[in-house]
N, C-alpha and C. Protein backbone atom coordinates (compact mmCIF):
# COMPACT_ATOMS: atom_id res chain seq x y z
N UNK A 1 -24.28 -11.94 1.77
CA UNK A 1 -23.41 -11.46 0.70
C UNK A 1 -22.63 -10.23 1.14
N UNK A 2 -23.28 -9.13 1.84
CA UNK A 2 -22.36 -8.10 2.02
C UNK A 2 -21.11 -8.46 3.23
N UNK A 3 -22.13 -8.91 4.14
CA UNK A 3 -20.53 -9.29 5.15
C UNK A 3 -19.55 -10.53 4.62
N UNK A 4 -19.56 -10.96 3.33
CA UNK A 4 -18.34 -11.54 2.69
C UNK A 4 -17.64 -9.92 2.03
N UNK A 5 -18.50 -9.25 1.39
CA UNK A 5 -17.79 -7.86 1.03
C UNK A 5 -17.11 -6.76 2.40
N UNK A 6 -17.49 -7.42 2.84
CA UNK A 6 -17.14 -6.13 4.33
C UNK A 6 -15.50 -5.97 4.63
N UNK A 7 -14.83 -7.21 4.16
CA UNK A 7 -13.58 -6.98 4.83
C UNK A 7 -12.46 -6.33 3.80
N UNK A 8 -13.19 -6.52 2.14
CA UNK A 8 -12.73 -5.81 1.14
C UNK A 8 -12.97 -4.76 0.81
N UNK A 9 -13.83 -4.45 1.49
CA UNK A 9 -14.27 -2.63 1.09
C UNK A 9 -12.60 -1.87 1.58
N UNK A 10 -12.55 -1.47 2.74
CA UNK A 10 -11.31 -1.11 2.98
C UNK A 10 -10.15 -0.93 1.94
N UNK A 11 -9.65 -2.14 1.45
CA UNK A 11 -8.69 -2.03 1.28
C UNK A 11 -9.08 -1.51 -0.34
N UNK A 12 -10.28 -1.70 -0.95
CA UNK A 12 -10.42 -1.20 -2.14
C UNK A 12 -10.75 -0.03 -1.96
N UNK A 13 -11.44 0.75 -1.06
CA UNK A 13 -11.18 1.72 -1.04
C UNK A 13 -9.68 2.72 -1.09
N UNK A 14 -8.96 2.12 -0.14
CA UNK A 14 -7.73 2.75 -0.32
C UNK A 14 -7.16 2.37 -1.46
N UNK A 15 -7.28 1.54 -2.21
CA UNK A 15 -6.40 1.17 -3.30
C UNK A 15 -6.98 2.16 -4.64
N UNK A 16 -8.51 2.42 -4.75
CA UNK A 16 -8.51 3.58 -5.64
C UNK A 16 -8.51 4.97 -4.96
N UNK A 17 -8.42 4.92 -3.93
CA UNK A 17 -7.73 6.32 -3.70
C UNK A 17 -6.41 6.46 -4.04
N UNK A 18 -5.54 5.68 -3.89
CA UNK A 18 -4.06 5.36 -4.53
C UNK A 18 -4.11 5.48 -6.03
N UNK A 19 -4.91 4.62 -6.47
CA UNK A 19 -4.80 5.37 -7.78
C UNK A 19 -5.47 6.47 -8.39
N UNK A 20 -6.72 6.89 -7.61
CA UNK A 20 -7.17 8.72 -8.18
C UNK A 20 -5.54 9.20 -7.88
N UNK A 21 -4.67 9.40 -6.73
CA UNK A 21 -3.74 10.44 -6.59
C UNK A 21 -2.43 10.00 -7.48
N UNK A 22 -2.49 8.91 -7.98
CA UNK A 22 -1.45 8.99 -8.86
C UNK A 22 -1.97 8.85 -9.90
N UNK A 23 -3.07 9.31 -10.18
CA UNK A 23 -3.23 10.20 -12.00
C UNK A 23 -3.53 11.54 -11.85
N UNK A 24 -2.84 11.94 -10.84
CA UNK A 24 -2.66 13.79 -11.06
C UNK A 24 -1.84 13.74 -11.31
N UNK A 25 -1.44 14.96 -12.32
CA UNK A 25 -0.16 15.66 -12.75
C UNK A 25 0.61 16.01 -11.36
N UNK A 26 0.24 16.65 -10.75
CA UNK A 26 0.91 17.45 -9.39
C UNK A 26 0.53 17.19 -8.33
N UNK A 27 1.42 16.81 -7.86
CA UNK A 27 0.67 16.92 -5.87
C UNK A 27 1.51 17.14 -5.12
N UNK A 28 2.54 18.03 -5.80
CA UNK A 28 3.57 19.15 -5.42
C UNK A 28 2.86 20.28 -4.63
N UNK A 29 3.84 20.20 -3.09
CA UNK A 29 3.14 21.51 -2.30
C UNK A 29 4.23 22.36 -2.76
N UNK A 30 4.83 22.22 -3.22
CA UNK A 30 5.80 23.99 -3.38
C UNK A 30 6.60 24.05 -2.43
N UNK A 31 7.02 23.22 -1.40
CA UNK A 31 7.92 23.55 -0.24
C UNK A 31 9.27 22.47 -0.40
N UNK A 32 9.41 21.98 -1.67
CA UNK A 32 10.61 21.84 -2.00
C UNK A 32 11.53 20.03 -1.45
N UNK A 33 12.61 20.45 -0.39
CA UNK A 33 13.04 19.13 0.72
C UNK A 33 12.04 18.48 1.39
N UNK A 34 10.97 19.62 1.75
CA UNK A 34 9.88 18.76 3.19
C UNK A 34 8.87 18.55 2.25
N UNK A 35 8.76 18.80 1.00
CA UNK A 35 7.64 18.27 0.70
C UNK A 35 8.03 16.63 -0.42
N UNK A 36 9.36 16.33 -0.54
CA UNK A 36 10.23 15.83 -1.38
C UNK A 36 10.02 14.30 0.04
N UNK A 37 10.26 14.68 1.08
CA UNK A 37 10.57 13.63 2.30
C UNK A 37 9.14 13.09 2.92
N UNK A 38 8.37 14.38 3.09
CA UNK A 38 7.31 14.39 3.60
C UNK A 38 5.96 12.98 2.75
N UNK A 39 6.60 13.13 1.51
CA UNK A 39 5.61 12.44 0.17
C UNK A 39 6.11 10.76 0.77
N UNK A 40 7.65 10.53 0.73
CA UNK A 40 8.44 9.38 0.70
C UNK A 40 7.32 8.85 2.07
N UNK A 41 7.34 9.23 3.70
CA UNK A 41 6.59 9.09 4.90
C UNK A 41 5.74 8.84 4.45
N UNK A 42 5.12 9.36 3.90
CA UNK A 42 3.51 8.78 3.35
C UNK A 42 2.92 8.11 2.53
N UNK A 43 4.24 7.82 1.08
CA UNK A 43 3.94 6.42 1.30
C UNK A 43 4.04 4.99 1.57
N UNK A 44 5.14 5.49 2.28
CA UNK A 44 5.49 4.16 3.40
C UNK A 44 4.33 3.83 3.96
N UNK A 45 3.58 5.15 4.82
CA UNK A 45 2.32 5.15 5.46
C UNK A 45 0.92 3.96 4.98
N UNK A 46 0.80 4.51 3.28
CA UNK A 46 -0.30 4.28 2.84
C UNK A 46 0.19 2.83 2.66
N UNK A 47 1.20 2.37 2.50
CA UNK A 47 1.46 1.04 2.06
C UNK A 47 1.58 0.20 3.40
N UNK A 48 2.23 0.62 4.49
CA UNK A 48 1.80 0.00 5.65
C UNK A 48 0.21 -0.53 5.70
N UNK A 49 -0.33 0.64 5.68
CA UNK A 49 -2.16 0.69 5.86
C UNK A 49 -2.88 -0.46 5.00
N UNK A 50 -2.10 -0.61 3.91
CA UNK A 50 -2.71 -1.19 2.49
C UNK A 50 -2.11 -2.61 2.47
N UNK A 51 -1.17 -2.72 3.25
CA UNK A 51 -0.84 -4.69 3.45
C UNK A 51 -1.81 -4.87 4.93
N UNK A 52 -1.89 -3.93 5.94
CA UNK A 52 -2.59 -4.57 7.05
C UNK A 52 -4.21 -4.49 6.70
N UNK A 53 -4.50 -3.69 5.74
CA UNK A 53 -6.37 -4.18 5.51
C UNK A 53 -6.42 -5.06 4.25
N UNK A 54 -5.31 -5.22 3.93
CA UNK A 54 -5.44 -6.63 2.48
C UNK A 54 -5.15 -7.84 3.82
N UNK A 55 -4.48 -8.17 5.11
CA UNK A 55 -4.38 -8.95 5.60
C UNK A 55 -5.26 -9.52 6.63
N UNK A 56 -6.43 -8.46 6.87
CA UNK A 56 -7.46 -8.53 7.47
C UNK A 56 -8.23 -9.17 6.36
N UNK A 57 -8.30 -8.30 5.17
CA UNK A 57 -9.41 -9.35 4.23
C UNK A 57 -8.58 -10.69 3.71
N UNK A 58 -7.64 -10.87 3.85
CA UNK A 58 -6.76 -12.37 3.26
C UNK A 58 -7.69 -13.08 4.32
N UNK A 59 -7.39 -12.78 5.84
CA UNK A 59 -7.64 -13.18 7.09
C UNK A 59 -8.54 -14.03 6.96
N UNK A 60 -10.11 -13.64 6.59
CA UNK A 60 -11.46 -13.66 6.47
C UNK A 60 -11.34 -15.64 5.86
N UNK A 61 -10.38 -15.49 5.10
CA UNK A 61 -10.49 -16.60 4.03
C UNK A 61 -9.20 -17.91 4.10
N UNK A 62 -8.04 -17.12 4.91
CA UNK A 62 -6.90 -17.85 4.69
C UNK A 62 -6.45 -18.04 6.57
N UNK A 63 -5.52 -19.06 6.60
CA UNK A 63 -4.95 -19.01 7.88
C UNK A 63 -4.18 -17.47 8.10
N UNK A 64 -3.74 -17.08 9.22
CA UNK A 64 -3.70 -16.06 9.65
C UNK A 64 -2.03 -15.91 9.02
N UNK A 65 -0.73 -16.88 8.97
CA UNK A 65 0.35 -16.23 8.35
C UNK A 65 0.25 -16.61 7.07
N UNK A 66 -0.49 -17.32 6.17
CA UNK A 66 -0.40 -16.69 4.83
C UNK A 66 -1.58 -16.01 4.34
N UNK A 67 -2.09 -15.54 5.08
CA UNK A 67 -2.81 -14.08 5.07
C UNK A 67 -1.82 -12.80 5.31
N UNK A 68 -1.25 -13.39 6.24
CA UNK A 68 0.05 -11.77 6.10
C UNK A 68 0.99 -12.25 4.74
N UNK A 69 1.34 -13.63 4.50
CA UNK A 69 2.33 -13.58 3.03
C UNK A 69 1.82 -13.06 1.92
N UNK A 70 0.35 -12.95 1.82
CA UNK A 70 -0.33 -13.14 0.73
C UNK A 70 -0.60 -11.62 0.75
N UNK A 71 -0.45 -11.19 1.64
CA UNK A 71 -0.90 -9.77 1.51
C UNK A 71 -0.18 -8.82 1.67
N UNK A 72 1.21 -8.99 2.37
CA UNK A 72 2.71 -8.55 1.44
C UNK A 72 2.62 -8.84 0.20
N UNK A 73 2.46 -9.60 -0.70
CA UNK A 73 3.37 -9.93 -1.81
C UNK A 73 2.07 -8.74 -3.02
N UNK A 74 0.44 -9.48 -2.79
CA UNK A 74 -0.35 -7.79 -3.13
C UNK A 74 -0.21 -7.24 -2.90
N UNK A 75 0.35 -6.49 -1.74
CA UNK A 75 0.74 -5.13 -1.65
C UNK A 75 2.28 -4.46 -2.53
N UNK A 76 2.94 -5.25 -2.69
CA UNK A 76 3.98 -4.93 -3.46
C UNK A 76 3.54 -5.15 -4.83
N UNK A 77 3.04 -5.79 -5.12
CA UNK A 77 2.45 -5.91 -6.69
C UNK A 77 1.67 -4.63 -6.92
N UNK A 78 0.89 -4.24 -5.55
CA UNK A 78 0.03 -2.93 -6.51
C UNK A 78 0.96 -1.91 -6.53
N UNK A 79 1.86 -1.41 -5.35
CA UNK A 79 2.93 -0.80 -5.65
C UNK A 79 3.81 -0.67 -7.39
N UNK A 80 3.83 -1.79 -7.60
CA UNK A 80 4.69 -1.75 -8.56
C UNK A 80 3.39 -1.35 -9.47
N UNK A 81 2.52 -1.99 -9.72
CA UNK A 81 1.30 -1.31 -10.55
C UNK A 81 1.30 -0.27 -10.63
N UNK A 82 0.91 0.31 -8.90
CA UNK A 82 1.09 1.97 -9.11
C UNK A 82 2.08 2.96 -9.73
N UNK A 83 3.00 2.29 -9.93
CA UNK A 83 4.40 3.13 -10.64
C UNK A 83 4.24 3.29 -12.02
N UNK A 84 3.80 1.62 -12.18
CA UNK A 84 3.26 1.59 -13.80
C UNK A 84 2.14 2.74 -14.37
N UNK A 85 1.59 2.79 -13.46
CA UNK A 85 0.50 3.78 -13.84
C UNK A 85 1.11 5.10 -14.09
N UNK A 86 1.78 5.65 -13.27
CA UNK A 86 2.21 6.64 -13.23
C UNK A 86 2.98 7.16 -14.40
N UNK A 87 3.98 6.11 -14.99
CA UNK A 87 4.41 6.43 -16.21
C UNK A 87 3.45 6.64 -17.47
N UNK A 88 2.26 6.28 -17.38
CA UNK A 88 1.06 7.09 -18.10
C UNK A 88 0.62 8.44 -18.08
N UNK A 89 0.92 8.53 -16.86
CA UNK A 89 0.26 10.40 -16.05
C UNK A 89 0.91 11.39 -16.86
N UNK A 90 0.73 12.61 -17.57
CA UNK A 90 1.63 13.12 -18.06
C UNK A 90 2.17 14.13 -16.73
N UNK A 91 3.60 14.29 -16.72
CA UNK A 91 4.86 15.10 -15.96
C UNK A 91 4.89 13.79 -14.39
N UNK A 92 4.27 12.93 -14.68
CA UNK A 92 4.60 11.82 -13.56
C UNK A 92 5.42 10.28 -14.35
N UNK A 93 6.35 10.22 -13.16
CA UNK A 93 7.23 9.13 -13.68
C UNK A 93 7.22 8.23 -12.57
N UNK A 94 7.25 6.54 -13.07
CA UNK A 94 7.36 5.73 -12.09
C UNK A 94 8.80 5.85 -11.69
N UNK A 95 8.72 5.25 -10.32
CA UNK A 95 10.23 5.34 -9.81
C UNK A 95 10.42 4.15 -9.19
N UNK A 96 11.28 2.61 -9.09
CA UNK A 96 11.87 1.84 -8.24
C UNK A 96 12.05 2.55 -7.00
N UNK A 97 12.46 3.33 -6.62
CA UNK A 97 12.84 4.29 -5.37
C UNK A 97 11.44 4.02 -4.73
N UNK A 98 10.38 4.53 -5.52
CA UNK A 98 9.35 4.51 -4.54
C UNK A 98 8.45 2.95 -3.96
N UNK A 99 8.73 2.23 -5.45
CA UNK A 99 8.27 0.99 -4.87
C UNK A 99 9.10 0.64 -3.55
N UNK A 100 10.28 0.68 -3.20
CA UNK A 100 10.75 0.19 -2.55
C UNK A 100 10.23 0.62 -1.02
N UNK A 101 10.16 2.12 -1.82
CA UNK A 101 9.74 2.84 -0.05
C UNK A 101 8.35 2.03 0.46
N UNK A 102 7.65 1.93 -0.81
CA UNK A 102 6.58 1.31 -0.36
C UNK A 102 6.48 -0.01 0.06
N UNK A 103 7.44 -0.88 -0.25
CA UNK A 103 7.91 -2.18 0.10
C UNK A 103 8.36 -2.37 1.54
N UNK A 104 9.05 -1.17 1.79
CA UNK A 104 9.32 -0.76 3.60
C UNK A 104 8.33 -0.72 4.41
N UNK A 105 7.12 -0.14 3.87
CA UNK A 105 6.03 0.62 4.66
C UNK A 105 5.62 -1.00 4.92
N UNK A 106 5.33 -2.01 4.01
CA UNK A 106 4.47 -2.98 3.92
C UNK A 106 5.10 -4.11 4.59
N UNK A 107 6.51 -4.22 4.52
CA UNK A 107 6.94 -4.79 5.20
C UNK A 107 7.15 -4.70 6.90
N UNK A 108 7.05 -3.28 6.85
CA UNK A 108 7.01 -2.47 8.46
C UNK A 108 5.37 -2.90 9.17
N UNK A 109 4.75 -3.15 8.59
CA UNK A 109 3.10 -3.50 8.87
C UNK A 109 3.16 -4.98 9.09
N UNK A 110 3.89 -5.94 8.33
CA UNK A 110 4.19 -7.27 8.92
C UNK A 110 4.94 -7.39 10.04
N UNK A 111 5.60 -6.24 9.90
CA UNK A 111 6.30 -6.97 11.70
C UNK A 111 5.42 -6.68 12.76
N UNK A 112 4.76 -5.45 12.50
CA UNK A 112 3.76 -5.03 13.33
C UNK A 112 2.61 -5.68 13.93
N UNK A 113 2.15 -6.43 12.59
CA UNK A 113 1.12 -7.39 12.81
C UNK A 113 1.51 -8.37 13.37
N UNK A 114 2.52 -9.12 13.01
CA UNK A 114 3.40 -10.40 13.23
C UNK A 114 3.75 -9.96 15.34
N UNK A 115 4.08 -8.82 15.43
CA UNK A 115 4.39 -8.81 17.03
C UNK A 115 3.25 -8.77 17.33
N UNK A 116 1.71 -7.88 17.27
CA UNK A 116 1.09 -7.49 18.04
C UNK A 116 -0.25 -8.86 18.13
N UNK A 117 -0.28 -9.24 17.11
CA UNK A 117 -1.27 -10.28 16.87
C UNK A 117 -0.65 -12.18 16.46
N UNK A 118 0.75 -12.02 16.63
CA UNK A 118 1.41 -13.28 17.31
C UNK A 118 0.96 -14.10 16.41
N UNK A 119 1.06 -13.77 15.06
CA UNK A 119 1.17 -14.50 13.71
C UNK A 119 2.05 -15.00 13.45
N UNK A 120 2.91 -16.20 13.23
CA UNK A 120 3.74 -17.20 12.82
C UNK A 120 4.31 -17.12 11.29
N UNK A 121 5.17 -17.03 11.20
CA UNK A 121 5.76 -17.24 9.57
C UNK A 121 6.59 -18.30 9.33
């Protein structure tokens, strides 16, 4: 039973860490442009991270390219979730802007995967 759980821990882990940080009010450093750009990088980052360990656990269960489709298209869904959420947070607002960034990150992790591990689409 646990090594069927093993390949989902990951990505649920990161996915409620994604959502503990978007139910803070602030996670404003005070430094204005670099901290305005610096946020956008990261979460391209986290969303890269968060389609390639949803595609490792798709992996476990599915052929290897619709394990990467399947785990683009969750990863953009929690994205958009996450925005949703955010318009709950009080002084936090969802933004399209950011899904998208995050749609980059996740899509940037399929090509990645797709070159380095010679997955087929």
């Amino acid at each position: 039973m646990i090594s069927r759980l093993d390949p989902w821990a990951p990505p649920l882990a990161l996915m409620a860490l994604i959502f503990f940080l978007s139910a803070q009010q602030d996670l404003s450093t005070g430094l204005g442009t670099i901290d305005l750009v610096g946020r956008k990088f990261v979460h391209a980052g986290i969303f890269a991270l968060l389609c390639l360990l949803l595609w490792r656990a798709f992996a476990a269960h599915l052929p290897p390219h619709a394990a990467l489709a399947v785990a683009l298209v969750a990863t953009v869904a929690y994205a958009v979730s996450d925005e949703l959420h955010q318009t709950f947070v009080p002084t936090r607002t969802g933004s399209p802007l950011d899904v998208a960034i995050d749609t980059v990150g996740a899509v940037a992790a399929v090509l990645i995967i797709r070159s380095r591990a010679r997955v087929g689409g």
